[in-house]
Protein backbone atom coordinates (compact mmCIF):
# COMPACT_ATOMS: atom_id res chain seq x y z
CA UNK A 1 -80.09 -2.17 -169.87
CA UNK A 2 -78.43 0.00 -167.35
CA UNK A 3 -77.28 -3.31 -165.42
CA UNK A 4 -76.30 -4.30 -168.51
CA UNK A 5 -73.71 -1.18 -169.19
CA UNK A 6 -72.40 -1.73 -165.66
CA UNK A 7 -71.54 -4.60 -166.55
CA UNK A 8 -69.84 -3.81 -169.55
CA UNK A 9 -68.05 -0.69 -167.95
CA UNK A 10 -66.79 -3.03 -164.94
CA UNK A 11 -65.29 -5.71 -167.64
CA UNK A 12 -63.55 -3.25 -169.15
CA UNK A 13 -62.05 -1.07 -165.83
CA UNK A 14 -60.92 -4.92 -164.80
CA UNK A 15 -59.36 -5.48 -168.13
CA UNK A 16 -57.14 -2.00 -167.62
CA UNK A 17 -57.07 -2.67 -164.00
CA UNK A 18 -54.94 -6.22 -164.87
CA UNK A 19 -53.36 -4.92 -167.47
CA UNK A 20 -51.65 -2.03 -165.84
CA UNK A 21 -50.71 -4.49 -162.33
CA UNK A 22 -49.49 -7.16 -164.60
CA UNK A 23 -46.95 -4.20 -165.94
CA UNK A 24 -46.53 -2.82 -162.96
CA UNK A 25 -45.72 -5.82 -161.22
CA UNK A 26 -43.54 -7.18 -163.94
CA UNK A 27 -41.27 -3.98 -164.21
CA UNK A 28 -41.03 -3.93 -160.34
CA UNK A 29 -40.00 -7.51 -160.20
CA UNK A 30 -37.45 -7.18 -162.43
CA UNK A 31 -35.76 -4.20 -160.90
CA UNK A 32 -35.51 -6.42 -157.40
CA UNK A 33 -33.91 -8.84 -160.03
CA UNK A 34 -31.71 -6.58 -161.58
CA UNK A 35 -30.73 -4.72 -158.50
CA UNK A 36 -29.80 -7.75 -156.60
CA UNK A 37 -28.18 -9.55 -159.53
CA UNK A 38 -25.50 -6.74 -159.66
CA UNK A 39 -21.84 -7.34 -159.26
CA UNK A 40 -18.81 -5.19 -158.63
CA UNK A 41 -17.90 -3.48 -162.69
CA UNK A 42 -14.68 -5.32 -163.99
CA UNK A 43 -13.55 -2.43 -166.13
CA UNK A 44 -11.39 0.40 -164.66
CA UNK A 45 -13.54 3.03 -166.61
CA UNK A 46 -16.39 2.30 -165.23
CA UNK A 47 -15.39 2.15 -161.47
CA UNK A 48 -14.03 5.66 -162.48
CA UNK A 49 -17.09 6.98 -163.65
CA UNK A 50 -18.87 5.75 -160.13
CA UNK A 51 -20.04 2.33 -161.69
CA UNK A 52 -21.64 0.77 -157.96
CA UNK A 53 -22.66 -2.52 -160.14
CA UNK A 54 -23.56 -4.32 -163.45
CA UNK A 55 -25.02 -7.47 -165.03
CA UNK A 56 -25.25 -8.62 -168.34
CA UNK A 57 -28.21 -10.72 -169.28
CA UNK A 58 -29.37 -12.66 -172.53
CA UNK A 59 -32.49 -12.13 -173.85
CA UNK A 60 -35.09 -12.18 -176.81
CA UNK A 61 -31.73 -12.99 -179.27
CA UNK A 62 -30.03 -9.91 -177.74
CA UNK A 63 -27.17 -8.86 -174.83
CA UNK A 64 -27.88 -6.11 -172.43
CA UNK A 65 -25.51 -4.47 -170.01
CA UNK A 66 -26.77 -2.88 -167.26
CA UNK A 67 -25.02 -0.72 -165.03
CA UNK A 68 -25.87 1.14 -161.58
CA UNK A 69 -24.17 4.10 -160.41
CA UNK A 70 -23.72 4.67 -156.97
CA UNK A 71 -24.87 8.39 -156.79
CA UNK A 72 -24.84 10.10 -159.43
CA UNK A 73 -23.57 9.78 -163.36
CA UNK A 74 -21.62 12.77 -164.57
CA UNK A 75 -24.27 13.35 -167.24
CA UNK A 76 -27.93 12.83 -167.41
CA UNK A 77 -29.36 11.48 -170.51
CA UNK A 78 -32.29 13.62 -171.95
CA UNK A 79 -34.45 10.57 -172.12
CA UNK A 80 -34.55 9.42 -168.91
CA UNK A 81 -36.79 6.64 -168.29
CA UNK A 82 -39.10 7.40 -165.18
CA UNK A 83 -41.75 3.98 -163.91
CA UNK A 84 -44.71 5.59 -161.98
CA UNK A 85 -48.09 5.46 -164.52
CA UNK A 86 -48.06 1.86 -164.03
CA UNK A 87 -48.30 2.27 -160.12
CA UNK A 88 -50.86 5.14 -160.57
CA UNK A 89 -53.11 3.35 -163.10
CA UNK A 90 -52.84 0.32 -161.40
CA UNK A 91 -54.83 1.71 -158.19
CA UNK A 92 -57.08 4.29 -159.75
CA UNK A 93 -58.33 1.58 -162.14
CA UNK A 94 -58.67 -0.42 -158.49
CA UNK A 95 -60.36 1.88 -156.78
CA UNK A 96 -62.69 2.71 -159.82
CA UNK A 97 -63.79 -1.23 -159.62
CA UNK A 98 -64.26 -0.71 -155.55
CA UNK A 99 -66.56 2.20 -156.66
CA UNK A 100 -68.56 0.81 -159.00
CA UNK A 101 -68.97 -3.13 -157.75
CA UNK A 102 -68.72 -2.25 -153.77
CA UNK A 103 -69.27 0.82 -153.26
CA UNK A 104 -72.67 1.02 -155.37
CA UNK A 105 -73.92 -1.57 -153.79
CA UNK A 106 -72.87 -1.54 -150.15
CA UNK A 107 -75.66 -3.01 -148.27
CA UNK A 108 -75.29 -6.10 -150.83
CA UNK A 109 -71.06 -6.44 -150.54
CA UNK A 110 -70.12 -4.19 -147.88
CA UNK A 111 -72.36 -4.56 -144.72
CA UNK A 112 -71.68 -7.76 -142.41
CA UNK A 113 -75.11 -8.26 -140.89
CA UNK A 114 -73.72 -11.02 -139.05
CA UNK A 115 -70.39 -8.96 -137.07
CA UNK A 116 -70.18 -9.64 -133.30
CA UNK A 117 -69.78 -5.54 -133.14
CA UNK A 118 -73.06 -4.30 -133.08
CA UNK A 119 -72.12 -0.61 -134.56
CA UNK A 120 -70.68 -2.51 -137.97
CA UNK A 121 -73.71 -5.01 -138.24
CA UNK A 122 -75.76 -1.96 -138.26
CA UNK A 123 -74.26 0.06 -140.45
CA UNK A 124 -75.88 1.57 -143.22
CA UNK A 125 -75.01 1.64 -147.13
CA UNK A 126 -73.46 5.36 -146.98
CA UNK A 127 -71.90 4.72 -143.53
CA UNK A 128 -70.19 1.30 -144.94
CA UNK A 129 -69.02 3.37 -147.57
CA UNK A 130 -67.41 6.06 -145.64
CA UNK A 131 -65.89 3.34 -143.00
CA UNK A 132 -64.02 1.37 -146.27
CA UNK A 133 -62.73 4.59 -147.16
CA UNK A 134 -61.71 5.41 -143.72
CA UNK A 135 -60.22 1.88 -143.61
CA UNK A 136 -58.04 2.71 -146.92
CA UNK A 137 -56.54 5.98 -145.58
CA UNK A 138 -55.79 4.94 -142.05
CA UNK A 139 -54.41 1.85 -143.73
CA UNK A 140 -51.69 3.85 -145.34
CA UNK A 141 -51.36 6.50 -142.94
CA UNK A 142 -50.18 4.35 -139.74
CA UNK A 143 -48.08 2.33 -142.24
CA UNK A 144 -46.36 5.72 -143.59
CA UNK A 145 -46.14 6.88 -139.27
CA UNK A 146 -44.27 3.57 -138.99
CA UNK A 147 -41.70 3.96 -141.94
CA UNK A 148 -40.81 7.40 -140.67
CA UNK A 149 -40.86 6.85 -136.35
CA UNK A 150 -39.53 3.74 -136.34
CA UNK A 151 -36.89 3.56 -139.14
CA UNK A 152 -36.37 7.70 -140.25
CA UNK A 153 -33.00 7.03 -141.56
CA UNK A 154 -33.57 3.44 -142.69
CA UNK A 155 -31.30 2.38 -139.66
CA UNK A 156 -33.88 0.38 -138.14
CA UNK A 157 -35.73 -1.86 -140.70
CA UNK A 158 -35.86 -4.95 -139.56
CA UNK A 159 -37.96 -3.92 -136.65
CA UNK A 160 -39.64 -1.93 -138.97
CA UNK A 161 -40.30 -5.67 -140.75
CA UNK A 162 -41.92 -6.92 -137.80
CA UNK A 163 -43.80 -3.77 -136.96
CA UNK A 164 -45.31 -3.87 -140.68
CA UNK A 165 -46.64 -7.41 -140.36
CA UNK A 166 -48.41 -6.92 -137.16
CA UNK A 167 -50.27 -3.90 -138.56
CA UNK A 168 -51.21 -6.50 -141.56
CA UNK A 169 -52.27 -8.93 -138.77
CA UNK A 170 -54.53 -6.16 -136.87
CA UNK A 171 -55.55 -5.17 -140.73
CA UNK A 172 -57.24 -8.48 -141.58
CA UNK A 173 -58.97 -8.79 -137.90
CA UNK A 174 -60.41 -5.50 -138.41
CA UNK A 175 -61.60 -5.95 -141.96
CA UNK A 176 -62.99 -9.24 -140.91
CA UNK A 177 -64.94 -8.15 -137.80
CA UNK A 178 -66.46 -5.01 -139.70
CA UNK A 179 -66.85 -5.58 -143.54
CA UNK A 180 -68.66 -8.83 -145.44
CA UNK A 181 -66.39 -11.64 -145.68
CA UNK A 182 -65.41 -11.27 -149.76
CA UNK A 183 -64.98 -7.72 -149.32
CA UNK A 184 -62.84 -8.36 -146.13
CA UNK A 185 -60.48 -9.97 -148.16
CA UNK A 186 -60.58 -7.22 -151.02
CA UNK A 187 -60.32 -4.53 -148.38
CA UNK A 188 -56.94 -5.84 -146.45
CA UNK A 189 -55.38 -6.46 -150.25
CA UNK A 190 -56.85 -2.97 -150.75
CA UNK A 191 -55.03 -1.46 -147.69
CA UNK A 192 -51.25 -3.20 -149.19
CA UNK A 193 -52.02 -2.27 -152.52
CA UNK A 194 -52.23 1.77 -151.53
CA UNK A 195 -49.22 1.65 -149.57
CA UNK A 196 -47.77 0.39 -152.51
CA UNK A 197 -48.79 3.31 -154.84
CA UNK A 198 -48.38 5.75 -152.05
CA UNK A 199 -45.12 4.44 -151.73
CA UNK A 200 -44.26 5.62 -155.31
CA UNK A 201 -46.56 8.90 -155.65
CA UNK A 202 -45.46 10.04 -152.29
CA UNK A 203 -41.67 9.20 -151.91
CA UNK A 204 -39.87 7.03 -154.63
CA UNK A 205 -40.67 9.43 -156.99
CA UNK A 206 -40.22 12.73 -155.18
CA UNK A 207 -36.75 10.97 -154.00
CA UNK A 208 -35.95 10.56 -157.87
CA UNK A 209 -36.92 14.27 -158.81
CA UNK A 210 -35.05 15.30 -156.03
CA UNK A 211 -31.62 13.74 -156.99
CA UNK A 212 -32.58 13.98 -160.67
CA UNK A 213 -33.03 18.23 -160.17
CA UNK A 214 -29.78 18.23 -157.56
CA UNK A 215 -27.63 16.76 -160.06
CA UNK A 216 -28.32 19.23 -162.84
CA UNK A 217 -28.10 21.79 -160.94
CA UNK A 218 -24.32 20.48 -160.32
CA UNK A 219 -25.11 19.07 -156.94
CA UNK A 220 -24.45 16.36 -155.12
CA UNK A 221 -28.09 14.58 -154.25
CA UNK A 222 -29.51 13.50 -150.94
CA UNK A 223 -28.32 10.23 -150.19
CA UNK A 224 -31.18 9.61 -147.79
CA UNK A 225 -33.39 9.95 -150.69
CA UNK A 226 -32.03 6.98 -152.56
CA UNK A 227 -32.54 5.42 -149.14
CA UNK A 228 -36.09 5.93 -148.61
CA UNK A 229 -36.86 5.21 -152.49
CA UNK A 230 -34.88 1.93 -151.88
CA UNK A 231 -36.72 1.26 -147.99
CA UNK A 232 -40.65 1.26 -149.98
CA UNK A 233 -39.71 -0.40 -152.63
CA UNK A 234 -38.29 -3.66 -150.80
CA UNK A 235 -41.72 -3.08 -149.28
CA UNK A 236 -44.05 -2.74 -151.97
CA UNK A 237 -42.27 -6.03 -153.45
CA UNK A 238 -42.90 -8.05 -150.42
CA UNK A 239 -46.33 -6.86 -150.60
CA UNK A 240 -46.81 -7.91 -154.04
CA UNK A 241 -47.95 -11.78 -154.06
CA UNK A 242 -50.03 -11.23 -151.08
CA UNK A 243 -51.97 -8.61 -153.08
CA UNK A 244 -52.48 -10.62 -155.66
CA UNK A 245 -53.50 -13.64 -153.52
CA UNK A 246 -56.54 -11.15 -152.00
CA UNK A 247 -57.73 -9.93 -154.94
CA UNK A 248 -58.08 -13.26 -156.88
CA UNK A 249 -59.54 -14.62 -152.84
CA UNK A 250 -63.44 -13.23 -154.24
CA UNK A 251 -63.81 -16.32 -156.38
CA UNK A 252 -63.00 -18.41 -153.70
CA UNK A 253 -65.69 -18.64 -151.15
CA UNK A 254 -64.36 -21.06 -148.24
CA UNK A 255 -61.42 -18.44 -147.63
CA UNK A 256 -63.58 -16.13 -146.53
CA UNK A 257 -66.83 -17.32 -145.15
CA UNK A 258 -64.61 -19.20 -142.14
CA UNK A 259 -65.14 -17.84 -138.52
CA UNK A 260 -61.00 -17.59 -138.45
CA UNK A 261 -61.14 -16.15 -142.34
CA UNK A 262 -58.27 -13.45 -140.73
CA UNK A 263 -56.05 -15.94 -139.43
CA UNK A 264 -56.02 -17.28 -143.26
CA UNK A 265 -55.90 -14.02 -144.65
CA UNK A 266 -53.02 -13.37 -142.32
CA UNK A 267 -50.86 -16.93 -143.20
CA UNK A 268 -51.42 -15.98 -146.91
CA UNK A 269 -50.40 -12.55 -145.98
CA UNK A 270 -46.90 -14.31 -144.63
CA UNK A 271 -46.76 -17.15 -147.00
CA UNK A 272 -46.43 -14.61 -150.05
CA UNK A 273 -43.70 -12.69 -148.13
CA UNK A 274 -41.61 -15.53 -147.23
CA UNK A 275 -41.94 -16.88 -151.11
CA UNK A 276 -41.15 -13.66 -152.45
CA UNK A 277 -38.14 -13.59 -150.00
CA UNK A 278 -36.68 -17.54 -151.96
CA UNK A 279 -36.43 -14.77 -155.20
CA UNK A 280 -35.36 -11.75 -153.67
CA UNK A 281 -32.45 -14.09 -151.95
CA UNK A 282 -31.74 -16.17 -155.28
CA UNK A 283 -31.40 -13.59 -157.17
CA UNK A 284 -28.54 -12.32 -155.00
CA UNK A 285 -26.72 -15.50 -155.25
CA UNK A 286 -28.49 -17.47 -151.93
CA UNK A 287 -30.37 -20.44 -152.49
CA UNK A 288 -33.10 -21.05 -149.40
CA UNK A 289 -35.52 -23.23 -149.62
CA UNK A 290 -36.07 -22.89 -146.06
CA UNK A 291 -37.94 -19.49 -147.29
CA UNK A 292 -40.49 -21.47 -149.79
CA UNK A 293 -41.03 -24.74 -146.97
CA UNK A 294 -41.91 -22.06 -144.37
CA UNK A 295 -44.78 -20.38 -147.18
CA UNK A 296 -46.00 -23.41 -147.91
CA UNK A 297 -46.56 -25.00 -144.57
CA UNK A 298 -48.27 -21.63 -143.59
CA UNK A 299 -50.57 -22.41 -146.22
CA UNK A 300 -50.95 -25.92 -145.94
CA UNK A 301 -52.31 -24.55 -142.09
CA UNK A 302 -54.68 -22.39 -143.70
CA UNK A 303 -56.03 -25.20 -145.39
CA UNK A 304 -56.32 -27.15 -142.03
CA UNK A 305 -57.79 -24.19 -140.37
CA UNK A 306 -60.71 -23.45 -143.41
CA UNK A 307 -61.26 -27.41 -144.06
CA UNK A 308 -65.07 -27.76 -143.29
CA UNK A 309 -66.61 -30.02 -140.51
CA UNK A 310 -69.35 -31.91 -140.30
CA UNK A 311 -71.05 -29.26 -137.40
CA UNK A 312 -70.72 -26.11 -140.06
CA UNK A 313 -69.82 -25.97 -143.41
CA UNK A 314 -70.65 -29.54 -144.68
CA UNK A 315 -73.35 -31.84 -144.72
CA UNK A 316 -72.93 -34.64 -141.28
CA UNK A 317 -71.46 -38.02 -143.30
CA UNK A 318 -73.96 -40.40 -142.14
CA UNK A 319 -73.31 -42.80 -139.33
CA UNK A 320 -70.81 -40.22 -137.89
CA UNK A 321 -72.28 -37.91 -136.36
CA UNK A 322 -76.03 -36.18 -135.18
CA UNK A 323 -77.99 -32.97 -135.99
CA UNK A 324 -80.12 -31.24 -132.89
CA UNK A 325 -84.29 -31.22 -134.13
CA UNK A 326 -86.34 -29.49 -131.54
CA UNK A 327 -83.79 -30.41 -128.80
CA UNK A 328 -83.38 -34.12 -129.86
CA UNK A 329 -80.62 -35.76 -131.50
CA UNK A 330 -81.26 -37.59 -134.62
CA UNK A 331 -79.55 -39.78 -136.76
CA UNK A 332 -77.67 -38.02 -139.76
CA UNK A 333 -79.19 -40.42 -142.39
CA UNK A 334 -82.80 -39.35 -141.11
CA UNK A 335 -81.34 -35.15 -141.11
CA UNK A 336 -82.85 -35.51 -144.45
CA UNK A 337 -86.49 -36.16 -143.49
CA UNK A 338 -86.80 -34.87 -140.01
CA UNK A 339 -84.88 -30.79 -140.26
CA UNK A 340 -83.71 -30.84 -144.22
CA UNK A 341 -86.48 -32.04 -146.12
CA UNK A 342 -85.99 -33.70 -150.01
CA UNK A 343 -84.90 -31.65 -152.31
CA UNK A 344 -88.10 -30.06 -153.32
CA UNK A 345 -88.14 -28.35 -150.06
CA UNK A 346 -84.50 -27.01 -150.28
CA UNK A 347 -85.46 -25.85 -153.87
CA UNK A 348 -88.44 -24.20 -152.56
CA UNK A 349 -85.68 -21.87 -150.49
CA UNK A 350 -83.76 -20.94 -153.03
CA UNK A 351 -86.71 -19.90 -155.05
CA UNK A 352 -87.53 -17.91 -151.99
CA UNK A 353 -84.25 -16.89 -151.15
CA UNK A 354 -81.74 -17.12 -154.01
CA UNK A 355 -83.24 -17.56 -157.48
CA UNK A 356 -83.79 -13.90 -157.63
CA UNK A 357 -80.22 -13.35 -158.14
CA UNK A 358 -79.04 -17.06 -159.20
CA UNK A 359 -81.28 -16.97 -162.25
CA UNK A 360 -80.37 -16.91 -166.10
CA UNK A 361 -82.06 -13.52 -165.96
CA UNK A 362 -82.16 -12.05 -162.90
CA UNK A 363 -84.64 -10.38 -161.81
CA UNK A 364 -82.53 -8.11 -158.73
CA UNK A 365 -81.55 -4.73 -160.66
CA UNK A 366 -77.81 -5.44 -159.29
CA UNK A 367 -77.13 -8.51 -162.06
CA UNK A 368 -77.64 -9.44 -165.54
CA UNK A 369 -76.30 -12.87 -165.41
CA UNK A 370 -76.18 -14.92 -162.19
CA UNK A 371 -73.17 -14.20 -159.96
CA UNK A 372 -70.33 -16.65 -160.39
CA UNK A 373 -72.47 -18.33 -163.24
CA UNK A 374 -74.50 -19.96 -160.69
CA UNK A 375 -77.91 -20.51 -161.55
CA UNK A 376 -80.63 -22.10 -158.87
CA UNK A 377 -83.82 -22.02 -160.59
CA UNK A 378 -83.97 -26.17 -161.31
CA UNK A 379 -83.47 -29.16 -159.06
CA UNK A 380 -81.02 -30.65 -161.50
CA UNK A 381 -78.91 -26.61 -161.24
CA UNK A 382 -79.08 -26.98 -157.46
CA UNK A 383 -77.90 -30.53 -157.21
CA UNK A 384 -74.93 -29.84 -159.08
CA UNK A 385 -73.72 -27.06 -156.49
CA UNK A 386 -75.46 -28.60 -153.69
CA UNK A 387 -72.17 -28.54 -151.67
CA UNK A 388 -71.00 -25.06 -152.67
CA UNK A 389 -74.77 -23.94 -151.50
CA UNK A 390 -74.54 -25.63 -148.47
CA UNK A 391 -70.93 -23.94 -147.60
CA UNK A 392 -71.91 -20.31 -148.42
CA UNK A 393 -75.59 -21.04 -146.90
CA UNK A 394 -74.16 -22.77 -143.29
CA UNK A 395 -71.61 -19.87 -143.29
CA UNK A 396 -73.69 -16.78 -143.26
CA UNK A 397 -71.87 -15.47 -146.41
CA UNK A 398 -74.99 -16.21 -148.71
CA UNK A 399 -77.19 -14.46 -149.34
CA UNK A 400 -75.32 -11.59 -149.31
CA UNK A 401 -76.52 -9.04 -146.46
CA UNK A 402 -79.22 -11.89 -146.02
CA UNK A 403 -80.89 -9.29 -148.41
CA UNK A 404 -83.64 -12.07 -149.13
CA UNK A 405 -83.97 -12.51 -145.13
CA UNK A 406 -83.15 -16.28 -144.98
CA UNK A 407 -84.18 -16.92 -141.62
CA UNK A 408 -82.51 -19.53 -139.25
CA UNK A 409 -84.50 -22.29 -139.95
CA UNK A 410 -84.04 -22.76 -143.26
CA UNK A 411 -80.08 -22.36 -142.85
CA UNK A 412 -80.86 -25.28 -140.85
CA UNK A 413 -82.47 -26.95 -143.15
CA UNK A 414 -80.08 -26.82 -145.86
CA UNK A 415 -77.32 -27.43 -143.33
CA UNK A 416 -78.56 -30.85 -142.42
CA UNK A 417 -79.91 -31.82 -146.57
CA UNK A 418 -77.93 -34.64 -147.46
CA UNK A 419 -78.14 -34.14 -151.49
């Protein structure tokens, strides 16, 4: 029953958890929009009153008129609108899921048994947990280091840019050498997606509240903070598809099971940007496609990079290719008979191995329905996934933290079954 409530409670915190990013995201995408659809105000009044820009739109049966001011309006409404509980929500709704799927289970999602660093392939469930939330903070505080040494006054951002995007680069290596391949993944979208809130709780907002306070007080506001609200958020847009890309990546396991799983986390990373960049650029007026080709042939080579071969993540196509047996190469249609076995054998593992997860009711306390609705209890079940179980299996990725202790040979086994 408890397993049951967890369950429940984790539903619900990823209901909220879309919810507020789908809001979030939406306002902050159309503020880009709106911000870089602007043009120079028409009427004399309103370049009097400071007008910088405006755009008129159609929408829902209605006209709007938007207008930006340059610095400051000579009067404040008392209603101002302020966009920050989206942000907020969005991450502490995040982090509650890390808590209570990750983090309460870290030998199961956290721990990479498997990591050529010996210190993170013996970590513990407590120490995995402190390291991820080591990995979140230093995320976002060599990002924020960056932002302020490299470009202070916002003079500099283009190298700033490139700076960013080889921190995302060292990001996903790190994640991938130390944490389990799905939460890899979850933890380098993890590290963008704080940077993105911190980016509002930290210095949009203060920015805002700085002006906002400076003007009624009959001041005239920081210009730097406009600047630095203006610097985070072209950031935290550019972040945005990637983020979205990692998060939805845990469904998906041949992104991360691959050996290279950062170089695809990393050409995601810069396919989103460059995608995001075709809207950012359209909505000024600039048509590139050259923006969109660029994102999709990085992808295109992440799907080159995680196809599977025949030597790791798929079954050998007969007549192709060999399988080593006690030294000696044999023939892939006989892989069945002399290191698989039928399928009784391979079901025999995953009774061992697997079924106590991948079950209808499972009996581990950690589920009360089989992950991914993938049961294994029946030959007929285990045919029908046969090559999903032999990707996840040949990988390392399954089972997770080789909890059941899968040993070598039967990886092998399954590796060479020809279903």
């Amino acid at each position: 029953m408890e397993a049951y409530f967890l369950d429940f409670a984790n539903l619900l915190l990823r209901w909220l958890h879309v919810i507020a990013a789908v809001a979030w995201i939406g306002e902050s995408i159309y503020f880009v929009m709106l911000d870089n659809s602007l043009r120079p105000p028409k009427a004399a009044e309103d370049q009097q009153k400071g007008v910088f820009g405006e755009m008129w739109a159609v929408h829902g049966g209605g006209f709007y008129h938007n207008q930006k001011y340059a610095s400051a309006p000579a009067k404040l409404p008392a209603d101002l609108h302020w966009s920050f509980w989206k942000a907020y929500t969005t991450w502490l709704s995040g982090f509650g899921l890390f808590v209570l799927l990750y983090m309460a289970n870290p030998g199961f999602y956290l721990v990479n048994p498997g990591s050529s660093w010996e210190w993170a392939a013996n970590l513990t469930g407590w120490q995995a947990n402190l390291v991820a939330l080591a990995f979140l903070l230093g995320g976002w505080v060599v990002y924020n280091e960056m932002c302020k040494r490299i470009s202070p006054n916002m003079e500099r951002d283009g190298l700033l840019s490139l700076g960013v995007a080889v921190l995302m680069v060292v990001v996903a290596y790190l994640s991938s050498q130390i944490f389990a391949g799905r939460a890899a993944f979850l933890l380098t979208g993890a590290v963008m997606a704080t940077a993105m809130s911190a980016n509002v709780f930290f210095w949009i907002i203060p920015g805002q509240r700085r002006m906002v306070k400076a003007m009624k007080a009959g001041e005239t506001p920081n210009p730097l903070d406009g600047k630095r609200g203006k610097q985070r958020s072209v950031h935290n847009t550019y972040f945005t598809l990637p983020v979205v890309l990692l998060m939805l990546s845990n469904h998906y396991s041949f992104t991360y099971t691959h050996e290279l799983s950062w170089v695809i986390m990393s050409l995601f990373i810069f396919a989103g940007a460059l995608i995001r960049q075709f809207f950012v650029l359209m909505h000024a007026g600039q048509t590139r496609p050259a923006y969109p080709a660029a994102g999709v042939a990085l992808i295109l080579v992440a799907v080159w990079i995680g196809a599977p071969s025949g030597a790791g993540n798929a079954a050998p196509m007969a007549g192709e290719t060999s399988v080593e047996t006690d030294g000696q190469a044999v023939a892939a249609e006989d892989a069945t008979v002399a290191s698989g076995g039928p399928v009784d054998e391979i079901h025999g593992i995953m009774e061992r191995r697997c079924a106590s997860c991948h079950a209808q009711q499972p009996t581990h306390e950690a589920f009360t329905a089989p992950p991914a609705g993938v049961a294994l209890e029946t030959r007929e079940q285990l045919l029908r996934q046969a090559d999903q179980v032999k990707q996840v299996v040949a990988s390392g990725y399954m089972p997770l933290g080789n909890l059941t202790q899968m040993t070598d040979e039967e990886r092998a086994s399954i590796a060479a079954w020809t279903p």
